[in-house]
Structure formats: C-alpha cells, structure tokens
C-alpha atoms as a PDB file:
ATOM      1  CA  UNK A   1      67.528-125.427 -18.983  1.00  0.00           C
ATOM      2  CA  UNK A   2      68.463-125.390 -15.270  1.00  0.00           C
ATOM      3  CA  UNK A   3      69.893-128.201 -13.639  1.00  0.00           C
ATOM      4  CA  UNK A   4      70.070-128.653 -10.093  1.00  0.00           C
ATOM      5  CA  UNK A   5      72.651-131.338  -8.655  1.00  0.00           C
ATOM      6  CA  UNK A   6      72.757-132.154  -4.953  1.00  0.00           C
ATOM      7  CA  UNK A   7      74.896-134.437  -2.998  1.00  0.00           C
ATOM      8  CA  UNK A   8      75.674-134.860   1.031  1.00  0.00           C
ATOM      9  CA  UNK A   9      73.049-137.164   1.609  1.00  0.00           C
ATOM     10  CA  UNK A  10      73.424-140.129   3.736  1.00  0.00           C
ATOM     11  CA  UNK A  11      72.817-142.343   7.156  1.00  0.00           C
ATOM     12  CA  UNK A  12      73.178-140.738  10.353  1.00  0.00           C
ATOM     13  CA  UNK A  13      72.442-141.651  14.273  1.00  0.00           C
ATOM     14  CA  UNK A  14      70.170-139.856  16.002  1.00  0.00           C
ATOM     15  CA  UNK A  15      71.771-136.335  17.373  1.00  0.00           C
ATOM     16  CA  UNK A  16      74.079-136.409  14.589  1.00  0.00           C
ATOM     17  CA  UNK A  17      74.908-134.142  11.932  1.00  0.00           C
ATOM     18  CA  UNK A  18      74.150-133.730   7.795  1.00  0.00           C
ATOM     19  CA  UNK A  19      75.380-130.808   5.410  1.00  0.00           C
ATOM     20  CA  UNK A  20      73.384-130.941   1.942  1.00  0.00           C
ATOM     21  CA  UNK A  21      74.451-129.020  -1.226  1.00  0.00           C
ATOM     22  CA  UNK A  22      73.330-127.908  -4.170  1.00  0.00           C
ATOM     23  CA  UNK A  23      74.590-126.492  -6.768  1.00  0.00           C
ATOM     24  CA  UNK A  24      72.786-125.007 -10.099  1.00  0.00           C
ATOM     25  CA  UNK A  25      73.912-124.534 -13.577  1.00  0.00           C
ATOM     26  CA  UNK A  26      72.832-123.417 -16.881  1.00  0.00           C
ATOM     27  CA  UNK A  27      71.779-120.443 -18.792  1.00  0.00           C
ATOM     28  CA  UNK A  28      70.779-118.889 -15.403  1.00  0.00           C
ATOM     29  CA  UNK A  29      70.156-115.095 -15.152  1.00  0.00           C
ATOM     30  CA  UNK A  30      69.051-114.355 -11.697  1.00  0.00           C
ATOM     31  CA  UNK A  31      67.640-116.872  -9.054  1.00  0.00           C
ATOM     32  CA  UNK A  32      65.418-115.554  -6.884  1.00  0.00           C
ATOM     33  CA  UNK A  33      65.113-118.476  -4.388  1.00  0.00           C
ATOM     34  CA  UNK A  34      66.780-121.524  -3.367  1.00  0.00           C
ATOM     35  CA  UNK A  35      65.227-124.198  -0.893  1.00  0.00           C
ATOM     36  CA  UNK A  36      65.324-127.178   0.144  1.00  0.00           C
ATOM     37  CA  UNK A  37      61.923-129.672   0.478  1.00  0.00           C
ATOM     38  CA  UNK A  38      61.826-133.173   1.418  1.00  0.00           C
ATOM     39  CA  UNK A  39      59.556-136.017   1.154  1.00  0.00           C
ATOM     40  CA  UNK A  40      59.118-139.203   3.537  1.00  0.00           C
ATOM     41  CA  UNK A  41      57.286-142.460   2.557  1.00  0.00           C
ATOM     42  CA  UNK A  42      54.077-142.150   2.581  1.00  0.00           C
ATOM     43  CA  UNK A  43      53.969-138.237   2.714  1.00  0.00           C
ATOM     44  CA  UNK A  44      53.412-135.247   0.747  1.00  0.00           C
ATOM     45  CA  UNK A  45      56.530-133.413  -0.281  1.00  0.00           C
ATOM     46  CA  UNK A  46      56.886-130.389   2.535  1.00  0.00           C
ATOM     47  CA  UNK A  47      59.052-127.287   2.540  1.00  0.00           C
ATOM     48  CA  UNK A  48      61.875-127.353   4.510  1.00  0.00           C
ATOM     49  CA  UNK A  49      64.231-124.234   3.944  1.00  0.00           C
ATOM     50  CA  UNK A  50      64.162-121.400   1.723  1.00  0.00           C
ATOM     51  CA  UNK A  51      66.571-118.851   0.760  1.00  0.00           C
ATOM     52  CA  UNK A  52      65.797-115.452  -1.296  1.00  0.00           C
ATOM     53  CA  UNK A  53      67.993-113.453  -2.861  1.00  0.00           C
ATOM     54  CA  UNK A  54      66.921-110.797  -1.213  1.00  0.00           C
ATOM     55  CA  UNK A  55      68.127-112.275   2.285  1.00  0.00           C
ATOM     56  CA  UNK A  56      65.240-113.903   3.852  1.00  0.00           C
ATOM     57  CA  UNK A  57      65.195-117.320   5.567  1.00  0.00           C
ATOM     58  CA  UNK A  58      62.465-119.109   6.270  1.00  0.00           C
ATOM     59  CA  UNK A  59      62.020-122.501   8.403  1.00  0.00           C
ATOM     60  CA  UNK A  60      59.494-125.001   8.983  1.00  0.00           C
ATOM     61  CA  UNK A  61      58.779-125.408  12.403  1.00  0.00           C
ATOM     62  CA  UNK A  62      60.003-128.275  12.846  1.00  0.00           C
ATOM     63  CA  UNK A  63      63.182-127.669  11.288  1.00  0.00           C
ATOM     64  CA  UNK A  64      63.872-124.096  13.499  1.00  0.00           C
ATOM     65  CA  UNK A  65      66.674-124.146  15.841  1.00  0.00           C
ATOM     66  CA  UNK A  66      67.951-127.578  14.031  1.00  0.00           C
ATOM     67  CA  UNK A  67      68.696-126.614  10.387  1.00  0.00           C
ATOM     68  CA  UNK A  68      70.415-123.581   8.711  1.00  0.00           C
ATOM     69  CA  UNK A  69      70.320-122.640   4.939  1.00  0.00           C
ATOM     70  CA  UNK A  70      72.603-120.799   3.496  1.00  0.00           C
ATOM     71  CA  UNK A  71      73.632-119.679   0.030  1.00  0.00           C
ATOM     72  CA  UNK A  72      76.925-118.927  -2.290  1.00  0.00           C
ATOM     73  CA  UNK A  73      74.903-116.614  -4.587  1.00  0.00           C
ATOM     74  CA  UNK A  74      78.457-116.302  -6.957  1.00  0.00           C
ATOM     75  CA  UNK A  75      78.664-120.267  -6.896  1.00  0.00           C
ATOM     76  CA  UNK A  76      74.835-120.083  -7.547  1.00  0.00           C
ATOM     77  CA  UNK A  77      74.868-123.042  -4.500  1.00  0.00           C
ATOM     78  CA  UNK A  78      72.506-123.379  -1.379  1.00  0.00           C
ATOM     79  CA  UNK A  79      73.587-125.500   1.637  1.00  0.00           C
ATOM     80  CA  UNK A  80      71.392-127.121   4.330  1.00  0.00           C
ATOM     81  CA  UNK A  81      73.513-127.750   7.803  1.00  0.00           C
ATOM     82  CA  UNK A  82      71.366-130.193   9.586  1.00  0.00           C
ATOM     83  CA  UNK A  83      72.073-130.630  13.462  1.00  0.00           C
ATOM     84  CA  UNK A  84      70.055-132.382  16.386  1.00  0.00           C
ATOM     85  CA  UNK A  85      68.844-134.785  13.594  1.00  0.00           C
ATOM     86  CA  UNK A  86      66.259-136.605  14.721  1.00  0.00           C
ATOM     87  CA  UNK A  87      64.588-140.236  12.804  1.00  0.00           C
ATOM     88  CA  UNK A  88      61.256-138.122  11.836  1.00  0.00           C
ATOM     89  CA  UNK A  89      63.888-135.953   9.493  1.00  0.00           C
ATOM     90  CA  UNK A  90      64.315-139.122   7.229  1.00  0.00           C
ATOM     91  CA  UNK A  91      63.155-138.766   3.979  1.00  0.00           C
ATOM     92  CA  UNK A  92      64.011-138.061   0.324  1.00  0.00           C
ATOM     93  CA  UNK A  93      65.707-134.147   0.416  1.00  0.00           C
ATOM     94  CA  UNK A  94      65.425-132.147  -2.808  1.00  0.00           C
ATOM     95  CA  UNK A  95      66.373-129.158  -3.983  1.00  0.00           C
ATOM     96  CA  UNK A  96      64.593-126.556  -5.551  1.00  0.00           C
ATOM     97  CA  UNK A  97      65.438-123.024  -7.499  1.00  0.00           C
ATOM     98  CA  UNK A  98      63.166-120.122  -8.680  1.00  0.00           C
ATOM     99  CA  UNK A  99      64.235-117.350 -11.319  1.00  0.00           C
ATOM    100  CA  UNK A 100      65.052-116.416 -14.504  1.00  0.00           C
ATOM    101  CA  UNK A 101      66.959-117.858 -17.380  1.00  0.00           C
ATOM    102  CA  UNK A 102      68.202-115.378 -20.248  1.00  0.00           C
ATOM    103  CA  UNK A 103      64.823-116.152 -21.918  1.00  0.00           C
ATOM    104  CA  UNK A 104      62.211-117.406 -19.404  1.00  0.00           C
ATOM    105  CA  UNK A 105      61.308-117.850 -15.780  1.00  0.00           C
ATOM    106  CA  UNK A 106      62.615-121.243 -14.562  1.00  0.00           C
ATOM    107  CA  UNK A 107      61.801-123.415 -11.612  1.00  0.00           C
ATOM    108  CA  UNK A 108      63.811-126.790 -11.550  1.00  0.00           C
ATOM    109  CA  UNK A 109      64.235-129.103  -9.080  1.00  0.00           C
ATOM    110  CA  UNK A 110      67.345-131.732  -7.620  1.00  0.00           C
ATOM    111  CA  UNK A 111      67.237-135.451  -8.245  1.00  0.00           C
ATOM    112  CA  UNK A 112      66.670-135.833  -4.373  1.00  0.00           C
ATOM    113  CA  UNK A 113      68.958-137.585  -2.010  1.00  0.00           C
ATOM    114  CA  UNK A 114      68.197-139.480   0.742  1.00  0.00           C
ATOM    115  CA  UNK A 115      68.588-138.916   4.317  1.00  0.00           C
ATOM    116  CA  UNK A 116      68.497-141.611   6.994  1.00  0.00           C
ATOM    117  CA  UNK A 117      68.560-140.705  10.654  1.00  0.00           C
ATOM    118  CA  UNK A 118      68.753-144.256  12.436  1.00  0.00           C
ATOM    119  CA  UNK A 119      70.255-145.861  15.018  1.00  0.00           C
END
C-alpha cells in the first residue's frame, strides 16, 4: 500500500500565490511519476502537472507559465508552486503517483485539497 498525503491547500486572491505538497509513503520501490490533477464542481478531473523520474515536465496549457512541479525524489515528495492564480484554478487538487511497490505496480492517489482563488 501507497499512501499519498497532501497539504498547502487553501483561499487565495486573485494574482496570489499557492505551494502544494505531497508526500508518499509505504513499501515503495521506484515511482515513476508524480502529478498533480484537479477537479472543479461540475467538471471532470483534468491533469494538471506531471513529473517523471526520468526528468520530464509536462503542463496543461492552461497551467504553463503559471505553475511549476517539482520533485524531492529522496523525500519521495512532489511540489506544485502556483503563481498568477487566477478564480478558474479553483477546484479540488489531488495528487497522484505511478510505480512500483516491492511486489506490484501501484498507482494511488491524495485525499485532495481544496484550492480557492477569490476575491
């Protein structure tokens, strides 16, 4: 079992500034990706971030030039630095991990915490 525990959420005006982390633990072997997704009311659950272990980053659009992921590999931890927020970014964040435990592949995800952007 993987579990993935994420905190940083919160309520923020518009223009401001959000750091989200995440942090896995358990019988982890190897993760191969850690990203972050996020899901408004009303919505279908969208990628946001990802991060592979082999060094790639990729963005949604509407995320590029606002949002950078980044990962602790040793601390087995991915971070989301959100600038320029804007009120369309609100929504439910979660965080999600791909690899492999000592016995099996794994993908887990976060409890999701919530993002406002308001003013």
């Amino acid at each position: 079992q993987v579990q993935l525990v994420e905190s940083g959420g919160g309520t923020v005006q518009p223009g401001g500034s959000l750091r989200l982390s995440c942090a896995a633990s358990g019988s982890i072997f190897s993760i191969n990706a850690m990203g972050w997704y996020r899901q408004a009311p009303g919505k279908e659950r969208e990628l946001v971030a990802v991060s592979t272990s082999g060094g790639s980053r990729n963005y949604a659009d509407s995320v590029k030039g606002r949002f950078t992921i980044s990962r602790d590999q040793a601390k087995n931890t991915v971070y989301l630095q959100m600038n320029s927020l804007k009120p369309e970014d609100t929504a439910v964040y979660y965080c999600n991990a791909e690899g492999r435990t000592w016995g099996a592949p794994f993908g887990s995800w976060g409890q999701g915490t919530q993002v406002t952007v308001s003013s």
